[in-house]
Protein backbone atom coordinates (compact mmCIF):
# COMPACT_ATOMS: atom_id res chain seq x y z
CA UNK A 1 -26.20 -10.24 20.05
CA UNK A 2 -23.87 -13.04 19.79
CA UNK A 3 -22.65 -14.93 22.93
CA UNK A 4 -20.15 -14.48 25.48
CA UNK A 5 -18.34 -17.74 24.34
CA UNK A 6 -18.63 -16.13 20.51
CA UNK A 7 -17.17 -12.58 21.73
CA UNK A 8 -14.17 -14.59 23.78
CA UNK A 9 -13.06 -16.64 20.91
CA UNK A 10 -11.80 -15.77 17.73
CA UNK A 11 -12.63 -17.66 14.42
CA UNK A 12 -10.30 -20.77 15.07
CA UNK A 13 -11.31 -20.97 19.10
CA UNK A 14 -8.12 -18.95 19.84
CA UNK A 15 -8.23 -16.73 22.68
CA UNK A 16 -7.78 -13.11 21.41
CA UNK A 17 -5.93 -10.96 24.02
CA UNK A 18 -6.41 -6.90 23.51
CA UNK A 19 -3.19 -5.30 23.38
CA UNK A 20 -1.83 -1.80 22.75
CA UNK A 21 0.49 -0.47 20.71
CA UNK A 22 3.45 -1.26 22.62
CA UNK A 23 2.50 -5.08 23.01
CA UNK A 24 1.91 -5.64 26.49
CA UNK A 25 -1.72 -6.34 27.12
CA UNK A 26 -4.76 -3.73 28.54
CA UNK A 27 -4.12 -5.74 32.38
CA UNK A 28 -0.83 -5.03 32.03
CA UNK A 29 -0.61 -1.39 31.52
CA UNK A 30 -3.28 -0.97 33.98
CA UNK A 31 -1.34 -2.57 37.04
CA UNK A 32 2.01 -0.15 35.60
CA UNK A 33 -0.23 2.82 35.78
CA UNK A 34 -1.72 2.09 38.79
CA UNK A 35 1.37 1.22 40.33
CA UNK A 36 2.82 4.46 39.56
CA UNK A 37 0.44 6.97 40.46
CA UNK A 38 0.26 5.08 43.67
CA UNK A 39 4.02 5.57 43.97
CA UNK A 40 4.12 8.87 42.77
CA UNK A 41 1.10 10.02 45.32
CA UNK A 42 2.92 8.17 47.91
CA UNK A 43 6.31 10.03 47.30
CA UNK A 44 3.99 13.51 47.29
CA UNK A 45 2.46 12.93 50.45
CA UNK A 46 5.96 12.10 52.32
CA UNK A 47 7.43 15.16 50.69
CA UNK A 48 5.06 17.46 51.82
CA UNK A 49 4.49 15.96 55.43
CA UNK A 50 8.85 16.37 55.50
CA UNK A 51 9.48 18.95 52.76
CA UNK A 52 13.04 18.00 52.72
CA UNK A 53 15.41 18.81 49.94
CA UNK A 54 16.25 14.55 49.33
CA UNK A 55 12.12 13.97 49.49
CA UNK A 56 11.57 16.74 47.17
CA UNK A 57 14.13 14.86 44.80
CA UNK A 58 12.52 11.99 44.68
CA UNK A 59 8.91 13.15 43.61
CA UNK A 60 11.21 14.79 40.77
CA UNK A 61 12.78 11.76 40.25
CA UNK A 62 9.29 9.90 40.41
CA UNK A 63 8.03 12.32 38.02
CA UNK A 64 10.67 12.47 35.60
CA UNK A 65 10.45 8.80 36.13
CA UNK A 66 6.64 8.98 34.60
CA UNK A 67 7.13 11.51 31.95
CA UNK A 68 10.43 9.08 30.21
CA UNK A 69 7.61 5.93 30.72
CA UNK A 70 5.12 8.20 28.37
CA UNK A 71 7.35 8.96 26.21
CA UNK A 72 8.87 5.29 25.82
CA UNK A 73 5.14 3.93 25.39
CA UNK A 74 4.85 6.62 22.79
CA UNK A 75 7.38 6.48 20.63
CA UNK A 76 6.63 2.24 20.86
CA UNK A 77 3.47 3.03 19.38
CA UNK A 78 5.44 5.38 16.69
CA UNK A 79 7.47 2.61 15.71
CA UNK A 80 4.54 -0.05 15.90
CA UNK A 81 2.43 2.21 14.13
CA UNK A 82 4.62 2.80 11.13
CA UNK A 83 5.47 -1.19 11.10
CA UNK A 84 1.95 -1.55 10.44
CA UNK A 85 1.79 1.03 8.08
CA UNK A 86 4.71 -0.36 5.90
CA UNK A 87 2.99 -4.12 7.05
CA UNK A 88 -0.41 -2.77 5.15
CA UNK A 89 1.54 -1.55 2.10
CA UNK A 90 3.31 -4.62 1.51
CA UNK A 91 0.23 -6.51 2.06
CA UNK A 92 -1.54 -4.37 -0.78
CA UNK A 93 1.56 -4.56 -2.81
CA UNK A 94 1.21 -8.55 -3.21
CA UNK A 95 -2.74 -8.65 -3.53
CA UNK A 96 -2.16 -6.40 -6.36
CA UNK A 97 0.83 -8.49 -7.95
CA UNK A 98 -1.83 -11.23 -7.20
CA UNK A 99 -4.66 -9.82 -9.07
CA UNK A 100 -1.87 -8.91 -12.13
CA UNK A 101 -1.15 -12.51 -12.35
CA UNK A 102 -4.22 -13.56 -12.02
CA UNK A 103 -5.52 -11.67 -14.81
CA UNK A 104 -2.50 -12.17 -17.01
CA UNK A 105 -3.18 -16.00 -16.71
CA UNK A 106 -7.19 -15.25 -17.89
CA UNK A 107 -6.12 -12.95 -20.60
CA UNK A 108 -3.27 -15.27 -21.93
CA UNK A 109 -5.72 -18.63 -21.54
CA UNK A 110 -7.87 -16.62 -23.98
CA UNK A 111 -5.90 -14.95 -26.20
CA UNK A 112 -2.17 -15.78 -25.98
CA UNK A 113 0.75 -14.80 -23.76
CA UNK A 114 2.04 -12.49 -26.69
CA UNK A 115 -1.36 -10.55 -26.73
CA UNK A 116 -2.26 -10.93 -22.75
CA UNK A 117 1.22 -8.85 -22.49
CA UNK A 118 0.11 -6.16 -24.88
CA UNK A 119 -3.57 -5.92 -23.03
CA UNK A 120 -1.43 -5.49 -19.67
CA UNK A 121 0.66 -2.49 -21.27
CA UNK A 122 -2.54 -1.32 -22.68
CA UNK A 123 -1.48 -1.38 -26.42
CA UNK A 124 -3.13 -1.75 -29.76
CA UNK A 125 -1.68 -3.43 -32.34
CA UNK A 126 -2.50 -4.60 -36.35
CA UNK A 127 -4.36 -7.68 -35.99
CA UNK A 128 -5.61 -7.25 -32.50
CA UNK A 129 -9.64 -8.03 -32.22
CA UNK A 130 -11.89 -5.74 -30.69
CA UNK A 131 -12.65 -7.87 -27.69
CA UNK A 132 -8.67 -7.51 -26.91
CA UNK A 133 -9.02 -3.59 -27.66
CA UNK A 134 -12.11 -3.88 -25.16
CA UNK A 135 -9.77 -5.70 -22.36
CA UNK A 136 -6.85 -3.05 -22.99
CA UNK A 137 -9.20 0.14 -23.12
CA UNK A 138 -12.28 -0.81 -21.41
CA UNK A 139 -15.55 0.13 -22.81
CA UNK A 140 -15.82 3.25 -25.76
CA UNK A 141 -17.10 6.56 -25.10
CA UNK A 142 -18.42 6.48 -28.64
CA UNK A 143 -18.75 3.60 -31.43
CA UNK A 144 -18.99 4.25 -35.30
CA UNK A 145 -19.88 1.81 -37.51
CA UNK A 146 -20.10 1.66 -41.42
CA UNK A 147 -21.43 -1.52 -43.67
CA UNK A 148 -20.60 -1.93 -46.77
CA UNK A 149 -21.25 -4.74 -48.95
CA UNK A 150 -18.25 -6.53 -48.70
CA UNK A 151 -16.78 -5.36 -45.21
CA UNK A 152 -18.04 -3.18 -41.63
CA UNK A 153 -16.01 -0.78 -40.17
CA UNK A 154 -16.18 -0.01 -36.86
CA UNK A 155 -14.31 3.19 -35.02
CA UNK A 156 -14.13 3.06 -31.34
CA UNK A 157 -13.49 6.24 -30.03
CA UNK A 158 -11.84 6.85 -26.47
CA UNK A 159 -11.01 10.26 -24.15
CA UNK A 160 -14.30 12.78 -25.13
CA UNK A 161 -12.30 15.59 -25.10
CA UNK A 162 -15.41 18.04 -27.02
CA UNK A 163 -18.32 17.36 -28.54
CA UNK A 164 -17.65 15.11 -31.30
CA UNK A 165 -14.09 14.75 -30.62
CA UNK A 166 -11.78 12.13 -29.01
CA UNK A 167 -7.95 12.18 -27.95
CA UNK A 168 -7.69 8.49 -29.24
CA UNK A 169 -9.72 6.43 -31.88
CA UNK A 170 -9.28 2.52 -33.02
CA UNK A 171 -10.44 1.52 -36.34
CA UNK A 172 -11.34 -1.45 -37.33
CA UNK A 173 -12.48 -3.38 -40.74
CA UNK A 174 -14.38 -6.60 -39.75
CA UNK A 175 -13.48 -6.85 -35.93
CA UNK A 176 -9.99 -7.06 -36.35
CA UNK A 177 -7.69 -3.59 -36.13
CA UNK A 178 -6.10 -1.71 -38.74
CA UNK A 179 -5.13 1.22 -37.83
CA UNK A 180 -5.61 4.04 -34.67
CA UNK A 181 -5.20 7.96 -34.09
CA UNK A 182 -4.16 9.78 -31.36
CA UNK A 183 -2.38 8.40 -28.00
CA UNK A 184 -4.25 6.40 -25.74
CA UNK A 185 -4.33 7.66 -22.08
């Protein structure tokens, strides 16, 4: 159980301060609500102990008064809700623009800017190695490979779509590619 000091501060020592949707803090909505009930309760207890017409307008207007302070702290929350919605997408949308970049700069310290590009779009190409196909494509459902005396062919085969059969095959002749079927997916 960590301590009350631990549970007060945040990371950096800062004070952390619970606050609702509409940014004023838990203490402060408290003293509103308290504030108005004890208003409102006060206005129904004079209107009944009167019952005039001007008494029984102001509980209405106390009332009304309530509902339009829900409904202003609701649609706050609305708004502040969908801020933080659009907040958490943007946020996403540069960690993932990070991650692109980051990877671009590991595939092109390896292999080349010209080839890191066509791993990215996940093309093959004539001369591409099968470590680059690998990077583009991922792992094979299936691998063929042939020796011959001079030569080994290998066919990587991608997107099972029966047994025995694939939507997309790469074939290569000594680790490097020369040719492919199908479209990759």
């Amino acid at each position: 159980m960590p301590s009350a000091k631990t549970m007060l501060l945040g990371r950096k020592g800062s004070r952390r301060r619970k606050e609702n949707e509409s940014g004023c803090g838990f203490g402060c909505l408290t003293l509103i609500a308290i504030g108005m009930i004890g208003v409102f309760l006060k206005s129904c207890a004079d209107a009944a102990s009167t019952a005039s017409p001007a008494s029984i307008a102001a509980v209405s207007i106390v009332a009304l008064g309530a509902v339009i302070g829900g409904l202003v702290l609701r649609g706050r929350s609305a708004q502040h809700a969908a801020e933080q919605e659009a907040e958490t997408q943007r946020r996403f949308a540069e960690q993932q623009a990070a991650a692109q970049h980051w990877r671009f700069e590991q595939l092109a310290a390896r292999f080349g800017a010209d080839a890191a590009r066509g791993i990215m779009e996940r093309r093959v190409w004539q001369g591409a190695t099968r470590e680059m196909v690998q990077e583009a494509f991922g792992a094979p459902a299936a691998v063929d490979e042939r020796v011959l005396k001079a030569k080994t062919n290998h066919t990587l085969k991608y997107n099972q779509i029966a047994t025995n059969r694939y939507a997309f095959k790469v074939f290569l002749e000594n680790g490097v590619v020369v040719g492919w079927e199908g479209e990759s997916a």
